[in-house]
Protein backbone atom coordinates (compact mmCIF):
# COMPACT_ATOMS: atom_id res chain seq x y z
CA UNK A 1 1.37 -9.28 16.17
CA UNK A 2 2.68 -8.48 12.99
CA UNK A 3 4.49 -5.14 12.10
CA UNK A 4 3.81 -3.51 8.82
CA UNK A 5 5.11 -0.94 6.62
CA UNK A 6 3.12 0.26 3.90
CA UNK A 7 4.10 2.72 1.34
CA UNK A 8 3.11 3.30 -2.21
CA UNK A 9 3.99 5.27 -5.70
CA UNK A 10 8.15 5.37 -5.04
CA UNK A 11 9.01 5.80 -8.65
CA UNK A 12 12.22 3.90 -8.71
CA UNK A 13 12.81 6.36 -5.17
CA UNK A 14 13.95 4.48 -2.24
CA UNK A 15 16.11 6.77 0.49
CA UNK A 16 17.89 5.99 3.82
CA UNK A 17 14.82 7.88 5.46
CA UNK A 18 12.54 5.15 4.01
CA UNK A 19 14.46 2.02 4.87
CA UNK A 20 15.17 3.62 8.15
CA UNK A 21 11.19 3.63 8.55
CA UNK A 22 10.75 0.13 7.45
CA UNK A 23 13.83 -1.53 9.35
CA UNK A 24 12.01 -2.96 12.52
CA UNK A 25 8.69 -4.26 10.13
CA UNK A 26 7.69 -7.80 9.52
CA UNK A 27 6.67 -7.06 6.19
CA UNK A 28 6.69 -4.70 3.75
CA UNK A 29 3.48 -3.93 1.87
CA UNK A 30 3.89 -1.83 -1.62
CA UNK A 31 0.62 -0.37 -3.11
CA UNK A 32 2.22 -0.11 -7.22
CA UNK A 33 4.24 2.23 -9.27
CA UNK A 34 7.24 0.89 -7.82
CA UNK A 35 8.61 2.05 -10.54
CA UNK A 36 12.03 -0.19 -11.12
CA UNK A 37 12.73 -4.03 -9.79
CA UNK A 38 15.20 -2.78 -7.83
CA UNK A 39 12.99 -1.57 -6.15
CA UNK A 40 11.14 -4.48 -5.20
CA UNK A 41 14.42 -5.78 -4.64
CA UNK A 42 15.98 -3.82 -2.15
CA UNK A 43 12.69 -4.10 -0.40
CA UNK A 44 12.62 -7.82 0.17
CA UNK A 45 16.16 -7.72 1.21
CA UNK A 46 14.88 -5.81 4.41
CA UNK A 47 11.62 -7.94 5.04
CA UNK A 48 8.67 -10.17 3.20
CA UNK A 49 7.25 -8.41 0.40
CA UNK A 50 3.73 -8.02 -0.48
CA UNK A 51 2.83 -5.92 -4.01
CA UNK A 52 0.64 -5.05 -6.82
CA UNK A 53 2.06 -3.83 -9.88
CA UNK A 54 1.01 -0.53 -10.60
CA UNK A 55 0.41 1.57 -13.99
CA UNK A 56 4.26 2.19 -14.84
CA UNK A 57 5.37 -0.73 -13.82
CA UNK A 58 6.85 -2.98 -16.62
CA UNK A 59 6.69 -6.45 -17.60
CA UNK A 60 9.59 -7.66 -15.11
CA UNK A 61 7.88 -6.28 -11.94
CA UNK A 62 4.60 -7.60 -13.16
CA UNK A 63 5.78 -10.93 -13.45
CA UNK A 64 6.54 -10.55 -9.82
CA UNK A 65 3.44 -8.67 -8.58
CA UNK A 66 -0.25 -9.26 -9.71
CA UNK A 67 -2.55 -6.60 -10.29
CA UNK A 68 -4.69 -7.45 -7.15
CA UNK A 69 -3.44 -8.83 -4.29
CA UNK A 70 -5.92 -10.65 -1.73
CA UNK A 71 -4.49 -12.66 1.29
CA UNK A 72 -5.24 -12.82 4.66
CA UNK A 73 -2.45 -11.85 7.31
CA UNK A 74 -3.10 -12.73 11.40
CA UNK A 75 -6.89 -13.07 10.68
CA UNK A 76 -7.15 -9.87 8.65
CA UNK A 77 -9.00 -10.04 5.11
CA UNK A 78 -6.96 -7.42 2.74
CA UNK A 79 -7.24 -6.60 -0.29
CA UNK A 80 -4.72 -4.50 -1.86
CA UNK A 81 -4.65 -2.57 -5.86
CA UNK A 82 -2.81 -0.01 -7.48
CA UNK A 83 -5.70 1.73 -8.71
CA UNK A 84 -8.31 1.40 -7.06
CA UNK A 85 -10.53 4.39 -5.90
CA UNK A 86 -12.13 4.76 -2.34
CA UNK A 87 -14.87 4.22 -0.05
CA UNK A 88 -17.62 5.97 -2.10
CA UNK A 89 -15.76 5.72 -5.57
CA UNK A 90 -14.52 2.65 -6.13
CA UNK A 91 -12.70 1.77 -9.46
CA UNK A 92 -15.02 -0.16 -12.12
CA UNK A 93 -12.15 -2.71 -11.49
CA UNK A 94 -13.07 -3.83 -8.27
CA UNK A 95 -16.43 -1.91 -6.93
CA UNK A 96 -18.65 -5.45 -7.73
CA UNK A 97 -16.07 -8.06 -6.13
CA UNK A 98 -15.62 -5.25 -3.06
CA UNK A 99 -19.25 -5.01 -2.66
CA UNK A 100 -19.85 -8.94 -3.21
CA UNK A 101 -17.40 -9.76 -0.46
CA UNK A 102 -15.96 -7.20 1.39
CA UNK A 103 -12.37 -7.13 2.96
CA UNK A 104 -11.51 -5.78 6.08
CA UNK A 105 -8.84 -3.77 5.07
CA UNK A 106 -8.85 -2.18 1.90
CA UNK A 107 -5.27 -0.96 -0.13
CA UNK A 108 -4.73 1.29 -2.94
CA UNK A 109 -2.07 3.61 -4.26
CA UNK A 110 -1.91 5.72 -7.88
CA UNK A 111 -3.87 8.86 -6.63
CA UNK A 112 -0.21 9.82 -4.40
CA UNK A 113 -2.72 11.60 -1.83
CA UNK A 114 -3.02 10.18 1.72
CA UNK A 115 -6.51 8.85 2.50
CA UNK A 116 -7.29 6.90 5.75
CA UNK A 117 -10.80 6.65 5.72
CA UNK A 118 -13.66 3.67 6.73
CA UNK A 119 -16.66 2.58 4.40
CA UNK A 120 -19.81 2.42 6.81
CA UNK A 121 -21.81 0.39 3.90
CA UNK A 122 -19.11 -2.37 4.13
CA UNK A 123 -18.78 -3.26 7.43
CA UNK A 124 -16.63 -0.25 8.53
CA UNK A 125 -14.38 -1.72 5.63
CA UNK A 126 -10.82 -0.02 6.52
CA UNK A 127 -9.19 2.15 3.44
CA UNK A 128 -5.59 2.69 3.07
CA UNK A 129 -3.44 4.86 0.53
CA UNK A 130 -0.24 5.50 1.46
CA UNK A 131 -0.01 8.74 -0.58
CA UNK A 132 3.28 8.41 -2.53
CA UNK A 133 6.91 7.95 -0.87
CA UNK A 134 8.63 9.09 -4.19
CA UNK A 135 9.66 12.47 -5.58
CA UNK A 136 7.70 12.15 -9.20
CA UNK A 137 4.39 13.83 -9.04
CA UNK A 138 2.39 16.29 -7.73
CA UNK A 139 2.48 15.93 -4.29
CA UNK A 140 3.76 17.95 -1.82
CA UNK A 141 4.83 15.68 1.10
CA UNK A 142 6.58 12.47 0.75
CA UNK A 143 4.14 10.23 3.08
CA UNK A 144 4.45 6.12 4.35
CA UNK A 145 2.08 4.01 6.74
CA UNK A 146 2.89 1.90 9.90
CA UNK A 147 0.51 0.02 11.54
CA UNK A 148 0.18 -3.38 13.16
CA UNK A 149 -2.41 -6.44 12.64
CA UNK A 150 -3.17 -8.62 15.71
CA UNK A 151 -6.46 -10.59 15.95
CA UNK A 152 -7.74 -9.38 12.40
CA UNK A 153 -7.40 -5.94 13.45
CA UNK A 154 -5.35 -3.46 12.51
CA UNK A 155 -3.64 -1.43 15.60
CA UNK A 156 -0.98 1.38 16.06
CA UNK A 157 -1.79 3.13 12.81
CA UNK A 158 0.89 5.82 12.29
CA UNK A 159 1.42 8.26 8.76
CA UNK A 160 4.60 8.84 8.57
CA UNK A 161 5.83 12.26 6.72
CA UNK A 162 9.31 11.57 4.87
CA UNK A 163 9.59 15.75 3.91
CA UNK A 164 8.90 17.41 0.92
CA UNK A 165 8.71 15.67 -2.43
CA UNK A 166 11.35 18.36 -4.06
């Protein structure tokens, strides 16, 4: 079983709350906009880091992250993009290689609004987005995932609320 912490749209933001969060995790999963490489950084100190370069992400972090990012982790296909859309509206980008061949689990950021939802057409393709763990934007609650994947399944899904963005 392998622990994960997902989180997305920090915007150079990283607090002792987050880390706190992501302390006991295998790996770290970021969703784009990290927003500085020390960012990405600070995050690999505390575990593996998995990415995708997001829209305000510069050259440096781009050289380190790709804009899609498609592995498979303890049996589970994911596929993970900044921007990305969701079950129902998927980006241009990706809506012909999603529908082509499917993942299980499905991860995007950009929109900074928590969505957990399944795609029925696909499979009961799984749909993450974080919402954003950063302070720049509109939203109103700074939110994070936990979950673990075991067997090609994800388990123990948990949103975590890190308080208000202001």
């Amino acid at each position: 079983m392998l622990k994960i912490g997902l989180l997305s749209d920090t915007h150079s933001y990283l607090d002792d709350q987050i880390m706190r969060h992501l302390s006991d995790r295998d790996e770290i999963w970021h969703a784009g906009d990290f927003g500085s490489m020390a960012v990405s950084d600070r995050l690999q100190e505390l575990a593996p880091l998995r990415g995708v370069y997001g829209n305000i992400d510069d050259a440096a972090i781009r050289q380190v992250h790709p804009k899609v990012n498609r592995f498979v982790v303890e049996g589970l296909d994911v596929l993970m993009t900044h921007i990305g859309g969701y079950p129902g509206k998927y980006h241009p980008d990706v809506r012909e290689s999603i529908k082509q061949n499917p993942p299980q689990l499905y991860i995007t950021g950009h929109s900074h609004i928590l969505k957990i939802m399944t795609d029925k057409s696909l499979n009961n393709l799984l749909h993450i987005n974080p919402g954003a763990a950063g302070k720049h934007g509109f939203h109103k609650i700074r939110t994070m995932v936990k979950f673990s994947v075991s067997e090609g399944r994800v388990q123990d899904l948990q949103v975590v609320e890190l308080g208000k963005r202001a």
